[in-house]
Protein backbone atom coordinates (compact mmCIF):
# COMPACT_ATOMS: atom_id res chain seq x y z
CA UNK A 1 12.88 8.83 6.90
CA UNK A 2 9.33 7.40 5.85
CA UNK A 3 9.76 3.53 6.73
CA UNK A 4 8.20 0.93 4.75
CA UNK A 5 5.11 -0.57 6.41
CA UNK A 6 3.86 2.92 7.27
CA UNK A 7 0.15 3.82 7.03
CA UNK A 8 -0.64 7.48 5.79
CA UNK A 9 -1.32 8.15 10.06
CA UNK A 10 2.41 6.22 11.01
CA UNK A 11 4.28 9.13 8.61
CA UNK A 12 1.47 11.85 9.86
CA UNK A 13 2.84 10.87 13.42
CA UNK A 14 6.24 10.89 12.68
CA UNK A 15 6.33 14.61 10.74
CA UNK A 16 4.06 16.31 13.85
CA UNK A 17 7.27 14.59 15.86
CA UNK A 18 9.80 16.93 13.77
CA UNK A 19 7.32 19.19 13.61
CA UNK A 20 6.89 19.62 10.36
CA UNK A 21 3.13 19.64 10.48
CA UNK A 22 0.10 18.05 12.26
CA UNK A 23 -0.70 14.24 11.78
CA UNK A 24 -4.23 15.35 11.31
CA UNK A 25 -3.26 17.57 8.39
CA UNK A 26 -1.12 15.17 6.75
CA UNK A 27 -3.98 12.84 6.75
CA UNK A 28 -6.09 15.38 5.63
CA UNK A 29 -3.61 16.22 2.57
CA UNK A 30 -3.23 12.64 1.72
CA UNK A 31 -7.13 12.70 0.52
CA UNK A 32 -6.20 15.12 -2.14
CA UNK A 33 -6.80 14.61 -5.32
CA UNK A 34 -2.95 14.31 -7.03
CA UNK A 35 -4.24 12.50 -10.24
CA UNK A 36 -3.56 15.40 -12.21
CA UNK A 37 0.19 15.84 -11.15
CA UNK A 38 0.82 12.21 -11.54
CA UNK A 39 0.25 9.74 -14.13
CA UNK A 40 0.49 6.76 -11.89
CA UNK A 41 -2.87 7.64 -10.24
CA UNK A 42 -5.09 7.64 -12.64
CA UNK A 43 -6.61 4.31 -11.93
CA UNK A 44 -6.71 4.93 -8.18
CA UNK A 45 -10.37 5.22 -7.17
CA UNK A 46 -11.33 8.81 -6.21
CA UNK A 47 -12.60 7.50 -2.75
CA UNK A 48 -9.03 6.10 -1.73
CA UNK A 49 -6.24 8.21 -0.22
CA UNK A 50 -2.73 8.20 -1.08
CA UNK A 51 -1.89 5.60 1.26
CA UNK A 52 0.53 3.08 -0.50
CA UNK A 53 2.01 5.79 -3.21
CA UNK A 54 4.28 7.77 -0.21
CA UNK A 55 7.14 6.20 -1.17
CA UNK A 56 9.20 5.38 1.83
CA UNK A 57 12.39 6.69 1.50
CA UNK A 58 14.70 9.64 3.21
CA UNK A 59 13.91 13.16 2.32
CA UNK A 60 16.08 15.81 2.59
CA UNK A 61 13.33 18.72 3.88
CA UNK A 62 14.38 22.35 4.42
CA UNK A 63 13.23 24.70 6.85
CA UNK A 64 10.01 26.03 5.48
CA UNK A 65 8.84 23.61 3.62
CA UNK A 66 5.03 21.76 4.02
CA UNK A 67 3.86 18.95 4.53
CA UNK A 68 2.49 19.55 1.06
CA UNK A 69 6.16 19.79 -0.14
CA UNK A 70 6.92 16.59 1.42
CA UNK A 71 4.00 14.43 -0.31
CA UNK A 72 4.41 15.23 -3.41
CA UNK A 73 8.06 14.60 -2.87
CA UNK A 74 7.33 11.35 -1.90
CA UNK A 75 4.94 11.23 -4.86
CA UNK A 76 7.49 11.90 -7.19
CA UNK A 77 10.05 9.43 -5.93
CA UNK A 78 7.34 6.91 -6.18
CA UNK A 79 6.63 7.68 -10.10
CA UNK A 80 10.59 7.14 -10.34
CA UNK A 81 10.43 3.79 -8.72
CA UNK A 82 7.89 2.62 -10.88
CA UNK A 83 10.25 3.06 -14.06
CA UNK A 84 8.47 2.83 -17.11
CA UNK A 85 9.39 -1.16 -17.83
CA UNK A 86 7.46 -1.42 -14.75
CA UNK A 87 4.56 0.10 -15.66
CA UNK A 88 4.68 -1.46 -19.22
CA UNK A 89 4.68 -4.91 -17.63
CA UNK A 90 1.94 -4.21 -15.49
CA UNK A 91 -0.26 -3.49 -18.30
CA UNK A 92 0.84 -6.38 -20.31
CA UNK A 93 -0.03 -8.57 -17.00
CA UNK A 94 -3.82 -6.76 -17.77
CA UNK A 95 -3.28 -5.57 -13.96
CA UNK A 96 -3.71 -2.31 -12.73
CA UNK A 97 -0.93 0.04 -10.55
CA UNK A 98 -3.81 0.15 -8.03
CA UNK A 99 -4.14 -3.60 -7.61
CA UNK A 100 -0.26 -4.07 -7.91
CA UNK A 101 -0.11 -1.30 -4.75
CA UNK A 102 -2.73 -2.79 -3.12
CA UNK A 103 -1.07 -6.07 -3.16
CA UNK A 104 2.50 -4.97 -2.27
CA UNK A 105 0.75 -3.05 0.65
CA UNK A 106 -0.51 -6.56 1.64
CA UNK A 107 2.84 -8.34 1.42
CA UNK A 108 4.60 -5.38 3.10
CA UNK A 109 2.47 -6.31 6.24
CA UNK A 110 2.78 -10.06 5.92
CA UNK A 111 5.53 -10.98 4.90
CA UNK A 112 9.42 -9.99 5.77
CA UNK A 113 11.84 -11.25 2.73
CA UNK A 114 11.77 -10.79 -0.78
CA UNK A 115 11.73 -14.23 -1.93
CA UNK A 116 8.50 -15.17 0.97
CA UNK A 117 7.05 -12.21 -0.56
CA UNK A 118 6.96 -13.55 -4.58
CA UNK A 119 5.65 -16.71 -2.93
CA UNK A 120 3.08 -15.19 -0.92
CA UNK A 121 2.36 -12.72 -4.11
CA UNK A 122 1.49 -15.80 -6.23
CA UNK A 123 -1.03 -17.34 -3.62
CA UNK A 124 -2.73 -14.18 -3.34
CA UNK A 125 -3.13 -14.17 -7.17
CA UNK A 126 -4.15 -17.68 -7.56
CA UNK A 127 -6.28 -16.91 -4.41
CA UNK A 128 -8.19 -14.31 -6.33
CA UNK A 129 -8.06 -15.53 -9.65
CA UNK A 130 -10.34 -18.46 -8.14
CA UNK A 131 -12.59 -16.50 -5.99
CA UNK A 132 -11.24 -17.66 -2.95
CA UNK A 133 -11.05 -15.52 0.46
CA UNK A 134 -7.72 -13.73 1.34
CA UNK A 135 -8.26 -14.17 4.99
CA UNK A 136 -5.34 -11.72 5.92
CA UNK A 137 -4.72 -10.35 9.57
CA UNK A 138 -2.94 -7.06 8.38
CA UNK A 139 -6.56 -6.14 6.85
CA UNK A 140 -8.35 -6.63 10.16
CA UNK A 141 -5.02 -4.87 11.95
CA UNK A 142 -5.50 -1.95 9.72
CA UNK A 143 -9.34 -1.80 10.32
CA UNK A 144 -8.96 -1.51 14.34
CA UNK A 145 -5.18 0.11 14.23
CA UNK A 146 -3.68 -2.24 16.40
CA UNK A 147 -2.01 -5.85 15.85
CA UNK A 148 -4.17 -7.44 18.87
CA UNK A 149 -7.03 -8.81 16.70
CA UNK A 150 -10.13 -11.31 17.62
CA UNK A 151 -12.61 -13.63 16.05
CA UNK A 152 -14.93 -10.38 16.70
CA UNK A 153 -13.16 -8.36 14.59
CA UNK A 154 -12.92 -10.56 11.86
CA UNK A 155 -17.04 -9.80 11.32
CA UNK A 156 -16.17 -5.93 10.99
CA UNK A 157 -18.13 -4.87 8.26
CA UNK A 158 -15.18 -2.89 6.26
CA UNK A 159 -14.56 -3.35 2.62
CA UNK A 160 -10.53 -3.85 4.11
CA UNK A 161 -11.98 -7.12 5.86
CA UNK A 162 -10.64 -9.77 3.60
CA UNK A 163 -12.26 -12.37 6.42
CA UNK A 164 -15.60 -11.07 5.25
CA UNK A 165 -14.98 -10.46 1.76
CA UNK A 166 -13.54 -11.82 -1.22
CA UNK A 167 -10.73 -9.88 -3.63
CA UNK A 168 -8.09 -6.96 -2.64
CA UNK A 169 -9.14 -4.70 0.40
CA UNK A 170 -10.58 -1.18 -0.87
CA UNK A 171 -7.20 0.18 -1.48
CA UNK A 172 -3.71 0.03 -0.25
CA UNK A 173 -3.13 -0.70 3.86
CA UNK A 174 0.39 0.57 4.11
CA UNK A 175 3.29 2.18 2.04
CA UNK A 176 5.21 -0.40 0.35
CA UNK A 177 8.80 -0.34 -0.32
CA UNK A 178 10.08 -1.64 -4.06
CA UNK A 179 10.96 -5.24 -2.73
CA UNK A 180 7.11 -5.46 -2.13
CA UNK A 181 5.93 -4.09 -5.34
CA UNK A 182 8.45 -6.22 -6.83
CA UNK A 183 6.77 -9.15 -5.37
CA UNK A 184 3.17 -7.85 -6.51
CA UNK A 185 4.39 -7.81 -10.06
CA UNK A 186 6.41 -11.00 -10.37
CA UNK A 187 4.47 -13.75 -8.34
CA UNK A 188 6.55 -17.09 -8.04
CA UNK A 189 4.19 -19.88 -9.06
CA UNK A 190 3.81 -22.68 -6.64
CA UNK A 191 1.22 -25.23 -5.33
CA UNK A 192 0.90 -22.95 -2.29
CA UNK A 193 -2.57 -22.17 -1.10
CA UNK A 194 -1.69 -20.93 2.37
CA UNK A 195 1.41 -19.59 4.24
């Protein structure tokens, strides 16, 4: 069972634990190039793992198979999620599956319930829409792996500090389940700057 939350290391822990493979060569499969297997990645930058498209989920794996088997599994189940409507509406919203990941990975960290998380979704829009700072914690979290965060690390220079700069982190800083990606794509609208 990949949990939702997880970051690419989190699931690379968890398989060296059933001994399925090492976490250091799930990480190390996770900046393979999939675009050509999947659809859904073709406006994923190059530079950016696969963090936030590992679908969390349960996965029935079979003696035998890779870590390899299990990515693209996840992969897979991910380009189900994402049902075509999905995708359609994206595009109509003139937003990318990248940014709509990247966001859901955001609200994945932040926020707990579906409805907070279409609330939250819509600041973070507006946020960006008006150049304004996302000042999010979860970035600086994911730049130092570990919750306990200080004014220090805020100054990281890290294009996942959202204290130093403005817009979406470089990519995705989790796996988000569909309630999150749900969020992403259907922002509620309110006079919310902060929560």
């Amino acid at each position: 069972t990949i949990m939702e939350g997880w970051s690419v290391k989190d699931i690379g822990k968890y398989l060296e634990s059933k001994n399925i493979c090492t976490q250091d060569y799930f990480v190390s499969l996770a900046k393979k190039d999939y675009s050509g297997e999947f659809d859904f990645l073709q406006d994923k930058p190059k530079d950016v793992d696969m963090q936030g498209y590992i679908f969390p989920d349960t996965y029935q794996v079979s003696k035998g198979e890779t870590c390899d088997d299990v990515i693209k599994a996840a992969l897979e189940n991910f380009g189900t999620k994402l049902t075509p409507v999905m995708r359609l509406e994206i595009q109509k919203q003139g937003k990318s599956i990248f940014d709509i990941v990247t966001v859901a990975s955001l609200l994945e960290k932040e926020v707990i319930t579906l409805n907070d998380k279409k609330i939250v979704s819509g600041i973070l829009w507006k946020r960006m829409k008006t150049g304004m700072a996302l000042p999010l914690d979860s970035t600086i979290s994911y730049i130092v792996g570990s919750p306990d965060i200080s004014a220090k690390d805020k100054k990281i220079s890290s294009p996942y500090n959202t204290y130093k700069y403005t817009g979406l982190p470089k990519g995705p800083i989790a796996n988000p389940g569909i309630d999150s990606i749900t969020a992403a794509m259907y922002p509620l609208e309110t006079n919310y700057w902060y929560y």
